[in-house]
N, C-alpha and C. Protein backbone atom coordinates (compact mmCIF):
# COMPACT_ATOMS: atom_id res chain seq x y z
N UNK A 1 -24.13 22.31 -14.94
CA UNK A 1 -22.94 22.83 -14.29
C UNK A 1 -23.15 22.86 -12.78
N UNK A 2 -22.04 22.38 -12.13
CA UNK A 2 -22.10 22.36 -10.20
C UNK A 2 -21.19 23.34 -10.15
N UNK A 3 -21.88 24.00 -8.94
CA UNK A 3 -20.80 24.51 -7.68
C UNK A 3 -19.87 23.77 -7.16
N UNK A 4 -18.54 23.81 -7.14
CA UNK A 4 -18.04 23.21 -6.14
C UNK A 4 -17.34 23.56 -5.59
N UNK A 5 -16.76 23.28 -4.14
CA UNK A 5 -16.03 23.73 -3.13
C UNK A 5 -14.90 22.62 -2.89
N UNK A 6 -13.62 23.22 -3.65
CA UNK A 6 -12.47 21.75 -3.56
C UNK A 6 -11.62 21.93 -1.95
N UNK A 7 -11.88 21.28 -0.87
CA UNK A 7 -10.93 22.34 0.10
C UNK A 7 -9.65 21.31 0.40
N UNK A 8 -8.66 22.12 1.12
CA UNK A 8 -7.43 21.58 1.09
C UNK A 8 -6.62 20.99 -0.23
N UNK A 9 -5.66 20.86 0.25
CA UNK A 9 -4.86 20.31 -1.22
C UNK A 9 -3.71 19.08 -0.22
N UNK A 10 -3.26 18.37 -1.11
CA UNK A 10 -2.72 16.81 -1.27
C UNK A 10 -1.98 16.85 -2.00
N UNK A 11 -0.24 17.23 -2.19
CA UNK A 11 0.51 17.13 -3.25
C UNK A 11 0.24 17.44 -4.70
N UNK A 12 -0.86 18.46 -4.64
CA UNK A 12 -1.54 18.97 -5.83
C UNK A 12 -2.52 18.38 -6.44
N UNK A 13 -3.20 17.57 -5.92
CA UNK A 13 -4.03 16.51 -6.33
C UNK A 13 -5.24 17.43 -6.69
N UNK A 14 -5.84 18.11 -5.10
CA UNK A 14 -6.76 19.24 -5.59
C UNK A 14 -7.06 19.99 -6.95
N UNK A 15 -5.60 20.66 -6.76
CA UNK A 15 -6.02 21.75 -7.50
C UNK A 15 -5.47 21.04 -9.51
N UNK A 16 -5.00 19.90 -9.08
CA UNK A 16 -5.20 19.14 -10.84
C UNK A 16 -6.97 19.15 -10.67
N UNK A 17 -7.36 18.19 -9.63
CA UNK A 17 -8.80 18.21 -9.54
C UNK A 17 -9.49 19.55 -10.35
N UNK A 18 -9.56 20.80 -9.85
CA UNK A 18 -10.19 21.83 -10.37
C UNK A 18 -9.67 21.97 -11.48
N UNK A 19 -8.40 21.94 -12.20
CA UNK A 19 -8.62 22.17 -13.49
C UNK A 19 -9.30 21.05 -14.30
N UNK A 20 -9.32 20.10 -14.17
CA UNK A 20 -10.34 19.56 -14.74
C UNK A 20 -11.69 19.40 -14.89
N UNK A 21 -12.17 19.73 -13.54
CA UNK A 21 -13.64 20.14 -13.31
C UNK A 21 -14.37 21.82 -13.86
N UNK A 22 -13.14 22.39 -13.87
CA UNK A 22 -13.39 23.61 -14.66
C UNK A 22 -13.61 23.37 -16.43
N UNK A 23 -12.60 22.73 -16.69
CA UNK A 23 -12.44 22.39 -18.16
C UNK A 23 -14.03 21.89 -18.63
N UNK A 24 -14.67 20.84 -17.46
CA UNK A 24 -15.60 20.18 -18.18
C UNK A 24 -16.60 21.28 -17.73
N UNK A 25 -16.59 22.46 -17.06
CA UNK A 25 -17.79 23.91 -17.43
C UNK A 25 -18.51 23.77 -15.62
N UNK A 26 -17.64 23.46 -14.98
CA UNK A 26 -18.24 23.31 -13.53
C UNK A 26 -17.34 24.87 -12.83
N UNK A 27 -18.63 25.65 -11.99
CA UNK A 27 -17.64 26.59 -11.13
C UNK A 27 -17.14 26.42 -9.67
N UNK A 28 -15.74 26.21 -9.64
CA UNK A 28 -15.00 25.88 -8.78
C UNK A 28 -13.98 26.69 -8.24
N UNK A 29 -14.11 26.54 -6.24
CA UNK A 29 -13.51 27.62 -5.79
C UNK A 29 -12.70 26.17 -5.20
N UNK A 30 -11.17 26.49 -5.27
CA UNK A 30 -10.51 25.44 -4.62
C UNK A 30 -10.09 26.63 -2.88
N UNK A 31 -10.41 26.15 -1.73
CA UNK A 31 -10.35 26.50 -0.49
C UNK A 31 -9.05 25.97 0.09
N UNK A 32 -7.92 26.83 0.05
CA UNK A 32 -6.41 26.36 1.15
C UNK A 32 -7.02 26.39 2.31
N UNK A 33 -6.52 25.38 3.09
CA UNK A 33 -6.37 25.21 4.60
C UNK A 33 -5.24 25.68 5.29
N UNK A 34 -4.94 26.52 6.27
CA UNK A 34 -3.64 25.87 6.78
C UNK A 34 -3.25 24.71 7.05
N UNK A 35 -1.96 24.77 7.80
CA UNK A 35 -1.32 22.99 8.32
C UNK A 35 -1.89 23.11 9.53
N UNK A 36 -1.81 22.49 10.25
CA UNK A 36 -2.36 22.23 11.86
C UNK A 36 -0.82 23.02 12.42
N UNK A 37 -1.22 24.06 13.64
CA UNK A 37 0.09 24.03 14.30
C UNK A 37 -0.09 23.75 15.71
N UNK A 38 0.97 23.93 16.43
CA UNK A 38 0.83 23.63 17.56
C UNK A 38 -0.15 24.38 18.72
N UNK A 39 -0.33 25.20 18.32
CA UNK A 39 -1.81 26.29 19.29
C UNK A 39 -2.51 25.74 18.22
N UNK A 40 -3.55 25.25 18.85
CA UNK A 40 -4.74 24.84 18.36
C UNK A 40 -5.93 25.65 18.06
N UNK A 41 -5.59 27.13 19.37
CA UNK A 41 -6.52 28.30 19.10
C UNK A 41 -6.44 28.90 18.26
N UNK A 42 -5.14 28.88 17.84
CA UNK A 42 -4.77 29.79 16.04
C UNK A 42 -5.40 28.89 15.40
N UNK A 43 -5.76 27.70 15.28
CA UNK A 43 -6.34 26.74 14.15
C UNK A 43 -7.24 27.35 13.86
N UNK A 44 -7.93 26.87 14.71
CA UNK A 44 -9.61 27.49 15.40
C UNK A 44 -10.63 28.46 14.62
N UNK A 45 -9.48 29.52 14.55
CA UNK A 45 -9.73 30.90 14.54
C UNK A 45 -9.69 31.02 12.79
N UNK A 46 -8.03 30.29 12.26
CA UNK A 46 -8.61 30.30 10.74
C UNK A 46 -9.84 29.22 9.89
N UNK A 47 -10.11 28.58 10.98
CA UNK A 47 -11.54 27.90 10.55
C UNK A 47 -12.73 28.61 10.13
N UNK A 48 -12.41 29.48 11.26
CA UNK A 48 -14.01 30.18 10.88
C UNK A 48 -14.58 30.82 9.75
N UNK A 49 -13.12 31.45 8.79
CA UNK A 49 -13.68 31.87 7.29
C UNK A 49 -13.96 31.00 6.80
N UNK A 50 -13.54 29.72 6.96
CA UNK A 50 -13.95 28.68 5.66
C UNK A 50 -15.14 28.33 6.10
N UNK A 51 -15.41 27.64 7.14
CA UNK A 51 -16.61 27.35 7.85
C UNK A 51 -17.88 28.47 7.43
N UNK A 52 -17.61 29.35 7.32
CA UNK A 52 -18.26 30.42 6.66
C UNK A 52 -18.74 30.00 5.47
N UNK A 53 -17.78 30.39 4.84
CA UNK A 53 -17.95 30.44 3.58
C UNK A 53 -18.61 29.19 2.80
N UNK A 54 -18.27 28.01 3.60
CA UNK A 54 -19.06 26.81 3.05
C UNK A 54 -20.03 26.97 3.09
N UNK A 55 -20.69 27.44 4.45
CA UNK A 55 -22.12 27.69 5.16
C UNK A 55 -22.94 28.48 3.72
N UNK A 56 -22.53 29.45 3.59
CA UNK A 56 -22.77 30.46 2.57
C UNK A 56 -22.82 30.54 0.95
N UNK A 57 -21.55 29.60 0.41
CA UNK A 57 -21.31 29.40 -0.90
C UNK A 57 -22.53 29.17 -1.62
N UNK A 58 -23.57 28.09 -1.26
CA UNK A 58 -24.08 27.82 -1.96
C UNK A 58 -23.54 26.72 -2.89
N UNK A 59 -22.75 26.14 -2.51
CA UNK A 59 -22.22 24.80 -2.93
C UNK A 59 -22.91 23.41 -3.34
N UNK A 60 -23.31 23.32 -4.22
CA UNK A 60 -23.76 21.61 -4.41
C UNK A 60 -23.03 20.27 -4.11
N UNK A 61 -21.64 20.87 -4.36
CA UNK A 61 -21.09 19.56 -3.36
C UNK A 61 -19.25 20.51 -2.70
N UNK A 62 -19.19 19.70 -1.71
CA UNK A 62 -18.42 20.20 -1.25
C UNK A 62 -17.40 19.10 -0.70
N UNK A 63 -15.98 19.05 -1.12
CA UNK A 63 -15.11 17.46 -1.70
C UNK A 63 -13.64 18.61 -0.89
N UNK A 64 -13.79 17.59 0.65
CA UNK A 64 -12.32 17.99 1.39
C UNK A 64 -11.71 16.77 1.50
N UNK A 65 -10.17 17.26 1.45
CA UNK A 65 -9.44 16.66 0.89
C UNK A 65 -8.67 16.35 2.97
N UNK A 66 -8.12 14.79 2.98
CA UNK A 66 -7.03 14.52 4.12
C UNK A 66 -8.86 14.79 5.08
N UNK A 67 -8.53 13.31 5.52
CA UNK A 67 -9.68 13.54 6.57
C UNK A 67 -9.74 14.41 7.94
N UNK A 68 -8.77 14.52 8.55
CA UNK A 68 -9.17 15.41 9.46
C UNK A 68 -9.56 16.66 9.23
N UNK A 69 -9.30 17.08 7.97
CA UNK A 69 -9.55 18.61 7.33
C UNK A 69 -11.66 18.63 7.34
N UNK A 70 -11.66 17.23 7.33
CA UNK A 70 -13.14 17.22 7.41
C UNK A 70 -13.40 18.43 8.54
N UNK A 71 -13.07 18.39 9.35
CA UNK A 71 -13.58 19.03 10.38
C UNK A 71 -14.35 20.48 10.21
N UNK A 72 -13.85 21.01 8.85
CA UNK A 72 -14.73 22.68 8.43
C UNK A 72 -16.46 21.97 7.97
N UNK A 73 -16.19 20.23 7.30
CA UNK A 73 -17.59 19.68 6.25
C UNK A 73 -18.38 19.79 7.80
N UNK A 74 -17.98 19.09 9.17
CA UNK A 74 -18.88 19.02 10.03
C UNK A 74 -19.42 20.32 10.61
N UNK A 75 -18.17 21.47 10.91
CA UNK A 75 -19.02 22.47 11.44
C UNK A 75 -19.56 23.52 10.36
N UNK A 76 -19.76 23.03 9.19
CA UNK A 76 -20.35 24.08 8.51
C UNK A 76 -22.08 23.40 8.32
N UNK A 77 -22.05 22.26 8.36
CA UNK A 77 -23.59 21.46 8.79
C UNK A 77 -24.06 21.14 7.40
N UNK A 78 -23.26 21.56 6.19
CA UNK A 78 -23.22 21.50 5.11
C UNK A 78 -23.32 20.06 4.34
N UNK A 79 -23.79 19.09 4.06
CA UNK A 79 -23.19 17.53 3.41
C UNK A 79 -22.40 17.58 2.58
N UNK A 80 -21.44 17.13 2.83
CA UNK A 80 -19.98 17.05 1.81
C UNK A 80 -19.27 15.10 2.10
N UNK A 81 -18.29 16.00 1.20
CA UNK A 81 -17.28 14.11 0.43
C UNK A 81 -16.38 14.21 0.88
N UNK A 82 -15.38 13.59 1.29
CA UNK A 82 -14.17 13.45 1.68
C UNK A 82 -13.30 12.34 1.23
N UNK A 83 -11.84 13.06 1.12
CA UNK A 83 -10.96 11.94 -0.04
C UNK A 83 -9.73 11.53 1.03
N UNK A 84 -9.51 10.37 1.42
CA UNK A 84 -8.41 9.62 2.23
C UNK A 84 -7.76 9.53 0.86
N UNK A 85 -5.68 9.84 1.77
CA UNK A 85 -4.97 9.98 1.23
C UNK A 85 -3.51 8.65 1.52
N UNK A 86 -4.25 8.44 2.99
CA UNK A 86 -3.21 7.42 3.17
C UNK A 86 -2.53 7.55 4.55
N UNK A 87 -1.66 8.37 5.03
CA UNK A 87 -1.13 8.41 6.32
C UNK A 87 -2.06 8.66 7.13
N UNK A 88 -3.65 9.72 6.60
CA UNK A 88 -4.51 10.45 7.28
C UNK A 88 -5.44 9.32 8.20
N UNK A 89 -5.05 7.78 7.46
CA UNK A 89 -6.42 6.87 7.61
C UNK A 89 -5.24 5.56 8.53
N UNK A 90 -4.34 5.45 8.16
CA UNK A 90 -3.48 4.04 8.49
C UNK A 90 -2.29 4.22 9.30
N UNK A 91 -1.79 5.68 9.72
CA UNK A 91 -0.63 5.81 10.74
C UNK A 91 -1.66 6.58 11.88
N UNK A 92 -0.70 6.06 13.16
CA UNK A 92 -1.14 6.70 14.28
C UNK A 92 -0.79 8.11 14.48
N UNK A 93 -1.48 8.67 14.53
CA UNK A 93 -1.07 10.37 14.66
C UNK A 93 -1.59 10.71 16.24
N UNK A 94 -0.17 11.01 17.22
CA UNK A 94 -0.36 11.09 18.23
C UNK A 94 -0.58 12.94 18.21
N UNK A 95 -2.49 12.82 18.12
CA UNK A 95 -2.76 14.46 18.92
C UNK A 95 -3.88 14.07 19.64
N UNK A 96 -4.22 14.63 20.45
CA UNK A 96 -5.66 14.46 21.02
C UNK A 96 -6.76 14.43 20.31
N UNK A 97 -8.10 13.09 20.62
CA UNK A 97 -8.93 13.37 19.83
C UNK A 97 -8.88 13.18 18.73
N UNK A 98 -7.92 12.94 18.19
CA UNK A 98 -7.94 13.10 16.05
C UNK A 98 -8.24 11.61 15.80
N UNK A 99 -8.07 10.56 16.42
CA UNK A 99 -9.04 9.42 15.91
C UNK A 99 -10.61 9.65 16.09
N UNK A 100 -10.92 10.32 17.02
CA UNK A 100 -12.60 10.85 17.12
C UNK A 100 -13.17 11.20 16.36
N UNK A 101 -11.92 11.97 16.29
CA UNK A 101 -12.52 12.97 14.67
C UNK A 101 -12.54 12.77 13.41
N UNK A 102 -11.49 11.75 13.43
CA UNK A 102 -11.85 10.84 11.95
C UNK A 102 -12.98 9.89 11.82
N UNK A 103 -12.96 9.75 13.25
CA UNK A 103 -14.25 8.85 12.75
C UNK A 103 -15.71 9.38 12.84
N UNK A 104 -15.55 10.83 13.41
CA UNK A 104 -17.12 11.48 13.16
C UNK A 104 -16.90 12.16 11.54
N UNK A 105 -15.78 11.83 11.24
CA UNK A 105 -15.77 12.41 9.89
C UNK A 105 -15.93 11.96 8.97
N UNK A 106 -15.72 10.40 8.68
CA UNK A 106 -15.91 9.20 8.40
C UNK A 106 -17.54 8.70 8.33
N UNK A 107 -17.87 8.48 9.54
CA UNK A 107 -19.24 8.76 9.59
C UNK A 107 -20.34 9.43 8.60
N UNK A 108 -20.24 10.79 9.01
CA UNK A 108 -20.67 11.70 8.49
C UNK A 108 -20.55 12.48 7.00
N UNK A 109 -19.64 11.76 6.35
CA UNK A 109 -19.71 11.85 4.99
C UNK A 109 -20.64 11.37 4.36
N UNK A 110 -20.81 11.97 3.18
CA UNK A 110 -21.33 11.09 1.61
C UNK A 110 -21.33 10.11 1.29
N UNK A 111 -20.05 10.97 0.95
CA UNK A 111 -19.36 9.88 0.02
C UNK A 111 -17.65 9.87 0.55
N UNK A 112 -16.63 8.56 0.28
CA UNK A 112 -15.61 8.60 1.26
C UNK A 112 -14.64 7.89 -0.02
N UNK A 113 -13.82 9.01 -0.56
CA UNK A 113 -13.30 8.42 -1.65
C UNK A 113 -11.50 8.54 -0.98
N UNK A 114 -11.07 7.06 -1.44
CA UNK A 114 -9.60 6.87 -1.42
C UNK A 114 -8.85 6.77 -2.57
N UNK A 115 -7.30 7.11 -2.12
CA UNK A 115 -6.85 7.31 -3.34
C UNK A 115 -5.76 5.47 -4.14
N UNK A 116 -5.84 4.80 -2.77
CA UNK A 116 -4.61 3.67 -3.74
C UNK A 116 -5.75 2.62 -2.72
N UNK A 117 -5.75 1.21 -3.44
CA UNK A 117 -6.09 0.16 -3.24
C UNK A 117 -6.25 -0.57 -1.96
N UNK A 118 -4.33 -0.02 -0.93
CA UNK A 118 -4.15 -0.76 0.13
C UNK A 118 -5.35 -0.15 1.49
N UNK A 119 -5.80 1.17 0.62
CA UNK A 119 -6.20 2.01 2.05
C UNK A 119 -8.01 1.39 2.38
N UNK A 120 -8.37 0.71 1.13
CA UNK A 120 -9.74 0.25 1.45
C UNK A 120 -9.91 -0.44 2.78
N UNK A 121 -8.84 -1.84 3.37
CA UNK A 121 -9.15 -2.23 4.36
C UNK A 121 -9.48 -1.26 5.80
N UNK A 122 -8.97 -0.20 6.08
CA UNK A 122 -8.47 1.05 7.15
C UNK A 122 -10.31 1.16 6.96
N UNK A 123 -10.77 1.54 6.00
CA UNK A 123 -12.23 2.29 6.03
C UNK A 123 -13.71 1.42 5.75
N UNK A 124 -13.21 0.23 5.94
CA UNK A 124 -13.86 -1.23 4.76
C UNK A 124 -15.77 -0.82 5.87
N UNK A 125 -15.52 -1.05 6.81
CA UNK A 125 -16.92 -0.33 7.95
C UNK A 125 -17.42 0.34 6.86
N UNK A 126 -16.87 1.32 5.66
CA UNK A 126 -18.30 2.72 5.40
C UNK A 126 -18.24 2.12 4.29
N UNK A 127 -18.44 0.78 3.91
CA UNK A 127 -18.35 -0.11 2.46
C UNK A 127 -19.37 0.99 1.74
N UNK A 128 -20.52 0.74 1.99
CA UNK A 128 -21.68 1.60 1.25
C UNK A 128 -21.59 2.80 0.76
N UNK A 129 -20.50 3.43 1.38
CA UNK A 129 -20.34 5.00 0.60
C UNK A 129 -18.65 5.03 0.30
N UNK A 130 -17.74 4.27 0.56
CA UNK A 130 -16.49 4.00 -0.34
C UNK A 130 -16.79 4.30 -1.74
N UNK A 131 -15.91 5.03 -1.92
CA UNK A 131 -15.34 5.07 -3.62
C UNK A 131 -13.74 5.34 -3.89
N UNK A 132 -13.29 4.01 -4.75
CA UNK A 132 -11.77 4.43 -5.12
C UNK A 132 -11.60 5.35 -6.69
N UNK A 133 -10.45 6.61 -5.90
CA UNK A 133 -10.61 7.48 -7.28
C UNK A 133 -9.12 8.33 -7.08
N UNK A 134 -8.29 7.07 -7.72
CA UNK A 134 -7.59 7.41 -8.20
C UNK A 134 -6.82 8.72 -8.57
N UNK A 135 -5.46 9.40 -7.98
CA UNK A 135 -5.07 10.33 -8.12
C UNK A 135 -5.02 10.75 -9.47
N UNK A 136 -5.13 12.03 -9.74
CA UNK A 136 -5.08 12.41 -11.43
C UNK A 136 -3.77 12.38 -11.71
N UNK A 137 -3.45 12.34 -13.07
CA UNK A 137 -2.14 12.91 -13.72
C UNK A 137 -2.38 13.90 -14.57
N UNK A 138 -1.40 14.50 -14.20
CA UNK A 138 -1.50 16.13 -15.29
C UNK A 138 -0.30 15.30 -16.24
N UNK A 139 -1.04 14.54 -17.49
CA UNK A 139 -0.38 13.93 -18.68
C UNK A 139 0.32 15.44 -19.56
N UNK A 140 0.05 16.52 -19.46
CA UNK A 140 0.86 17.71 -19.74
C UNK A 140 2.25 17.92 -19.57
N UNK A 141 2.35 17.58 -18.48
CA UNK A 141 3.53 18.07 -17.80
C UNK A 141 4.42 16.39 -18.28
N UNK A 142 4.08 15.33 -18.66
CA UNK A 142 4.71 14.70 -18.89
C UNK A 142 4.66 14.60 -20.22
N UNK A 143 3.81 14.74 -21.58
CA UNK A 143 4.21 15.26 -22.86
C UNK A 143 4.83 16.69 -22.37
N UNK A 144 5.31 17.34 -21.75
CA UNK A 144 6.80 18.63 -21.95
C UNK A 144 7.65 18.52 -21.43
N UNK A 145 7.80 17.08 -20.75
CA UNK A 145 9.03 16.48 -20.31
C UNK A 145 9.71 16.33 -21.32
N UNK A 146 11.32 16.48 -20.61
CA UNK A 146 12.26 15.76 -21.92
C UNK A 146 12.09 14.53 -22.01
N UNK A 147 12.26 14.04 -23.34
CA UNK A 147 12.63 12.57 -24.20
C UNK A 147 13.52 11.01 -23.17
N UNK A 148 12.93 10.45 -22.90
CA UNK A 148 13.45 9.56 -21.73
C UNK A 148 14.51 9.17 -22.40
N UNK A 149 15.74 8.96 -21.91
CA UNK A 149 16.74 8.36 -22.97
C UNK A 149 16.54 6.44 -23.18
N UNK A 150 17.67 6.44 -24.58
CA UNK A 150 17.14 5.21 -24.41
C UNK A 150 17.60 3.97 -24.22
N UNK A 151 19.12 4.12 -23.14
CA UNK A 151 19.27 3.55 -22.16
C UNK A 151 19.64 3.91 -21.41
N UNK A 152 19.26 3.24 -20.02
CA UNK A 152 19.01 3.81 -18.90
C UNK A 152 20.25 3.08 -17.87
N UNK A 153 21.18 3.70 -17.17
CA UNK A 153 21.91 3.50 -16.27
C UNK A 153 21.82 3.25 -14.84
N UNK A 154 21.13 4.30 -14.49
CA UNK A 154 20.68 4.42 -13.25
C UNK A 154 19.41 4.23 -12.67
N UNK A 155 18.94 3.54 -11.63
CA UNK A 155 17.62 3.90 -11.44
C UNK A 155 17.54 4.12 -9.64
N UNK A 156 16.68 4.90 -9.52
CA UNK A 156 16.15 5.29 -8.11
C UNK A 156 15.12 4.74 -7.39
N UNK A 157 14.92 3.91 -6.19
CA UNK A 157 13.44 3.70 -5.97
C UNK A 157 12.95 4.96 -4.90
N UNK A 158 12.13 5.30 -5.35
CA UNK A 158 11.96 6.62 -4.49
C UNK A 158 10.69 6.12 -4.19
N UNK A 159 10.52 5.31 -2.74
CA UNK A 159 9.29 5.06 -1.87
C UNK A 159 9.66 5.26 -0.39
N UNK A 160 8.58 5.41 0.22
CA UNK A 160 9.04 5.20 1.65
C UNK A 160 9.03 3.45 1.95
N UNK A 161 9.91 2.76 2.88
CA UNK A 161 10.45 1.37 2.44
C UNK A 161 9.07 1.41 4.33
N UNK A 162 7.83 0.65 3.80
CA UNK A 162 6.73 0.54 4.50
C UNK A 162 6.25 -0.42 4.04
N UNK A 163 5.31 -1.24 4.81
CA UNK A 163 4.52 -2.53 3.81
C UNK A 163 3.72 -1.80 3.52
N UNK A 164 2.98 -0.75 3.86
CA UNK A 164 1.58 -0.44 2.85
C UNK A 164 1.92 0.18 1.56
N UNK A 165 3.61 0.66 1.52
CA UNK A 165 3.45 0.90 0.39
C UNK A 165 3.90 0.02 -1.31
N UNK A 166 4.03 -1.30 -0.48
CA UNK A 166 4.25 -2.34 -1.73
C UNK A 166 5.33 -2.96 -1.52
N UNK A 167 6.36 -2.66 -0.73
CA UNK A 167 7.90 -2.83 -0.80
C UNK A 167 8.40 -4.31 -1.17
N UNK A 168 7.65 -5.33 -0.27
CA UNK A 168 8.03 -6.26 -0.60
C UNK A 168 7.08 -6.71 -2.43
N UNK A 169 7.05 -6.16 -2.57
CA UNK A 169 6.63 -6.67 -4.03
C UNK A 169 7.67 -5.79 -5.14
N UNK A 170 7.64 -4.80 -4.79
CA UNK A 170 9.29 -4.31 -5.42
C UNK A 170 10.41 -4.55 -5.12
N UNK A 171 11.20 -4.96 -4.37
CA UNK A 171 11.74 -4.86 -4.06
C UNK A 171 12.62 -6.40 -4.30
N UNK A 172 12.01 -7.25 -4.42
CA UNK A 172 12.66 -8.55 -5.34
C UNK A 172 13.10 -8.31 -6.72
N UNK A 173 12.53 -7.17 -7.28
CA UNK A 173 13.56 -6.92 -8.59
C UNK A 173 14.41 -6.32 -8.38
N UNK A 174 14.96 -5.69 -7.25
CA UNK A 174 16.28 -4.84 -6.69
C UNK A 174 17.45 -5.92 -7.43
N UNK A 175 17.61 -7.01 -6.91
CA UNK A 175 18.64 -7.73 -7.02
C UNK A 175 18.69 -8.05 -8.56
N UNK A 176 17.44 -8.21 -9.67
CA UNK A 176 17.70 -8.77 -11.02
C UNK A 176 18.49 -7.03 -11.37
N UNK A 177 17.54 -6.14 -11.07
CA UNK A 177 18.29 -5.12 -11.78
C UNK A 177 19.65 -4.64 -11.62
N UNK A 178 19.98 -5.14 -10.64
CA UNK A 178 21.18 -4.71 -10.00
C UNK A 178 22.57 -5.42 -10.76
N UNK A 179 21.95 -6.54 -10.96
CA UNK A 179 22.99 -7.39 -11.95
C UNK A 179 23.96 -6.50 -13.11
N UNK A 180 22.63 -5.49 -14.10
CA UNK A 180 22.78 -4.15 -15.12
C UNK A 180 22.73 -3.42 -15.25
N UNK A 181 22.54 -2.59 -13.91
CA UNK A 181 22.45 -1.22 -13.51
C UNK A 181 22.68 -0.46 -12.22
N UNK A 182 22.63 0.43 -11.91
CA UNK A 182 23.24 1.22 -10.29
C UNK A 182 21.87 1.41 -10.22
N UNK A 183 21.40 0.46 -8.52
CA UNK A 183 20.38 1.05 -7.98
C UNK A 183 20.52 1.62 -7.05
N UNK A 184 19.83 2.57 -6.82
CA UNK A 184 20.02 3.21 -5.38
C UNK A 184 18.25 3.48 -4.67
N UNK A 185 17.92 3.14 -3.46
CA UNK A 185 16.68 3.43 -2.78
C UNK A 185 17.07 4.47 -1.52
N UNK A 186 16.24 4.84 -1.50
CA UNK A 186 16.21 5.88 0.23
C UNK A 186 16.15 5.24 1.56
N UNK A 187 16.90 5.36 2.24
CA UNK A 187 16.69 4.47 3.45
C UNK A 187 15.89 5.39 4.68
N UNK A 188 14.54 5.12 4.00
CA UNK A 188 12.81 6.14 4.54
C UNK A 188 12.45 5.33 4.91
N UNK A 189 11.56 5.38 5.64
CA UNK A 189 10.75 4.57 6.30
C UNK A 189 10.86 3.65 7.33
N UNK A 190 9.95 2.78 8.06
CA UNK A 190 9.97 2.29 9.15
C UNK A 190 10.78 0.83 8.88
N UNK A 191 10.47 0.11 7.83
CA UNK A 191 11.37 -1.03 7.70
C UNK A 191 12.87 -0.33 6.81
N UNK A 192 13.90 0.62 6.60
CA UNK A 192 15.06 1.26 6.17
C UNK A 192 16.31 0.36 6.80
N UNK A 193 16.13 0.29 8.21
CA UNK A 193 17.17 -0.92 8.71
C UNK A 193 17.23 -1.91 8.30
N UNK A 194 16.18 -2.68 8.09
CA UNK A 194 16.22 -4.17 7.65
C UNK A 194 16.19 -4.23 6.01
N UNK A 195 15.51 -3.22 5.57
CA UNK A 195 16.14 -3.17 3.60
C UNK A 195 17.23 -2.94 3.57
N UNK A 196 18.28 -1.78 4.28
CA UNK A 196 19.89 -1.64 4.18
C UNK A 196 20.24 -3.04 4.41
N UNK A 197 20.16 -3.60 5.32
CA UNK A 197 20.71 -5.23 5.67
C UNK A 197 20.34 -5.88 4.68
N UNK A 198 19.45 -6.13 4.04
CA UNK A 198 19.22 -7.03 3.03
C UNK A 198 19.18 -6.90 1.59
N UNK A 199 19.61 -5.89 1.03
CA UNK A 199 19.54 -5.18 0.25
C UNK A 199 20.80 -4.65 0.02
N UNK A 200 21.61 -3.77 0.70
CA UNK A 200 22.88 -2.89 0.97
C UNK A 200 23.75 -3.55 0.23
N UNK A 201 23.81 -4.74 0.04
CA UNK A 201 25.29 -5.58 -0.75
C UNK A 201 24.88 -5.36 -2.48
N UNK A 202 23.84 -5.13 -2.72
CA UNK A 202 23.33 -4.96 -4.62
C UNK A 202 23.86 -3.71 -5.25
């Protein structure tokens, strides 16, 4: 049985994480972060319990989640893992410093686990300690779903319309399905103008 220290959370990814790591007899403290706000000294300041507490736990491994959150694995001096999620590694995030810090965070990991396929190129440099691992599914919550019907009228594409996230590979069945059904997509993302234009008449 390990200690572990799950910190931050990812659309619930975490804390599916701990119930499963609990299930298999591991003791696990999952650690909230705040969000980043705009005073950076308020950040700061709620760092220091966790930073603590890592220092202290007694943790055998310690697995933060969204890389810049790394930042408690470095100042706690502790060796820990870190899991890329995707915007954290491949969009520009205009703050000071936060590419630095991804990459002393990057660095300084373990182990550097991502969650979808496209994000390997962004980190391909830490080849040797890459690992892809796949977001969990809580298969629960979808055996207590209702019964899918069994035909289907409508369908939704609910992505952000981006190349990293596949679009042009979905998005050529827009038009077969459209022939037998009401599609509708979100007009999200950075390419939304040019899918309405090309797309908008289906």
């Amino acid at each position: 049985m390990a200690r572990i220290a799950l910190v931050h959370d990812v659309a619930g990814v975490a804390a599916t994480q701990a119930e499963i790591l609990v299930a298999a007899g591991h003791d696990v403290d999952h650690i909230r972060m705040p969000d980043f706000g705009a005073r950076w000294g308020w950040f700061a300041k709620a760092l220091t319990p966790i930073v603590r507490r890592l220092r202290r736990g007694g943790y055998d491994v310690i697995h933060i989640h969204w890389i810049p959150r790394g930042i408690v694995g470095l100042l706690s001096g502790r060796p820990f893992w870190i899991q890329a999620h995707g915007s954290d590694i491949h969009e520009e995030i205009n703050t000071p410093g936060l590419f630095r810090l991804n990459r002393r965070v990057l660095e300084k990991a373990r182990c550097v686990f991502y969650v979808t396929p496209n994000l390997e190129p962004f980190i391909h440099r830490f080849d040797a300690k890459l690992c892809y691992l796949p977001n969990p599914i809580d298969v629960r919550a979808v055996a207590d779903s209702p019964r899918a019907p069994r035909r289907v009228q409508s369908v939704v594409v609910f992505m952000r319309l981006d190349p990293v996230k596949g679009v042009d590979r979905v998005f050529p069945a827009v038009r077969r399905l459209a022939a037998t059904l009401d599609v509708t997509a979100l007009a999200w993302g950075p390419l939304a103008a040019d899918f309405t234009a090309r797309y908008g008449d289906v």
